[in-house]
Protein backbone atom coordinates (compact mmCIF):
# COMPACT_ATOMS: atom_id res chain seq x y z
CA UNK A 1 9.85 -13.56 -4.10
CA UNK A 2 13.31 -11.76 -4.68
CA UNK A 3 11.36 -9.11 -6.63
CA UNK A 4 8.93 -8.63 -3.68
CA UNK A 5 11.93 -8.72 -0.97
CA UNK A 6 13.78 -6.37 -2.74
CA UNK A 7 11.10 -3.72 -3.12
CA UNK A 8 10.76 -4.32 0.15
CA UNK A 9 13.78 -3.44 1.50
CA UNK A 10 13.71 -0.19 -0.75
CA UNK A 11 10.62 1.11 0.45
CA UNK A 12 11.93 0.36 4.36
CA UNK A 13 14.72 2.63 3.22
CA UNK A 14 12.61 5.48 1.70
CA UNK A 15 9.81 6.23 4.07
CA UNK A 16 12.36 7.57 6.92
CA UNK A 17 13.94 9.64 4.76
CA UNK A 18 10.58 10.71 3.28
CA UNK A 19 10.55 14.97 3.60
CA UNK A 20 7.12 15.03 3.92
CA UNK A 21 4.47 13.77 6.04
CA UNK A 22 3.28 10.22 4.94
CA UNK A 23 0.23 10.03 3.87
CA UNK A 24 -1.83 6.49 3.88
CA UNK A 25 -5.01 5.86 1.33
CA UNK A 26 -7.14 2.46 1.64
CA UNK A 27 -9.34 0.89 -1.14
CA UNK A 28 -11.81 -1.47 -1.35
CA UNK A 29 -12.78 -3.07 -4.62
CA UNK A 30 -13.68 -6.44 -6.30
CA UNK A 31 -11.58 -7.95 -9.20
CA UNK A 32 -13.02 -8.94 -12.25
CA UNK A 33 -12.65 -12.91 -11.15
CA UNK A 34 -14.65 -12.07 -8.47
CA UNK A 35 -11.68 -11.23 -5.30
CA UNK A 36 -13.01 -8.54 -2.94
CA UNK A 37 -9.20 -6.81 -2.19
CA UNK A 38 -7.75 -4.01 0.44
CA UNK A 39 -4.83 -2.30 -1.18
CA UNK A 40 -2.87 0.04 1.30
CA UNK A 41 -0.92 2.64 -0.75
CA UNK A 42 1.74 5.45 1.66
CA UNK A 43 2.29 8.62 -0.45
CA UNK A 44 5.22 10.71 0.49
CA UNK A 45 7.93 13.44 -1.30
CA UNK A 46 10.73 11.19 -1.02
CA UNK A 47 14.43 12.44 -0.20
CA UNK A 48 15.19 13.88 -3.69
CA UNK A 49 11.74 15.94 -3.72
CA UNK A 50 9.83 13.58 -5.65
CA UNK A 51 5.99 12.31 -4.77
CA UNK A 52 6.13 9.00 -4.69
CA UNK A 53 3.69 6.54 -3.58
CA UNK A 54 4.17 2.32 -2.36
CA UNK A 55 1.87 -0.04 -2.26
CA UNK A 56 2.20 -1.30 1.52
CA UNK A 57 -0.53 -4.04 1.39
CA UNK A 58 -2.85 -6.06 -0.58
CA UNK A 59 -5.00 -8.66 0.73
CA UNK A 60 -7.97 -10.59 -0.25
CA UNK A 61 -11.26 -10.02 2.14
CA UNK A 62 -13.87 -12.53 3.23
CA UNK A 63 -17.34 -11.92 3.06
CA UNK A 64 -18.91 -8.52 2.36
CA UNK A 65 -17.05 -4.95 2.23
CA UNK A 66 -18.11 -4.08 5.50
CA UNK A 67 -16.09 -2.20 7.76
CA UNK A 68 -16.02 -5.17 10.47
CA UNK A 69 -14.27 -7.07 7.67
CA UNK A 70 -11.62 -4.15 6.84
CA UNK A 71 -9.27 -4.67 9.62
């Protein structure tokens, strides 16, 4: 949990400061123990010029990959 809070709280720092536009991507995919996940990554040149990328969310979906079940 610290880990997670304090990546957190460095990627809420970041993305204002981000000199570019941010940019979101969304996947769907299915692990190999059988999870169907939705991983939201924001890609951005941060403040020192550098493409960066943070994953924003992962979370397991129910049911088929259907877009009614991608919200």
């Amino acid at each position: 949990m610290r880990s997670y809070e304090k990546e957190r709280k460095e990627i809420e720092k970041s993305l204002p400061r981000a000199r570019s536009l941010i940019h979101f991507t969304m996947d769907l995919w299915t692990s190999l123990n059988h999870l169907a996940l939705l991983g939201i990554v924001a890609h951005f040149v941060d403040s020192t010029g550098y493409l960066n990328r943070a994953l924003l969310a992962l979370r397991e979906i129910e049911g088929v990959h259907s877009g009614e079940n991608q919200y």
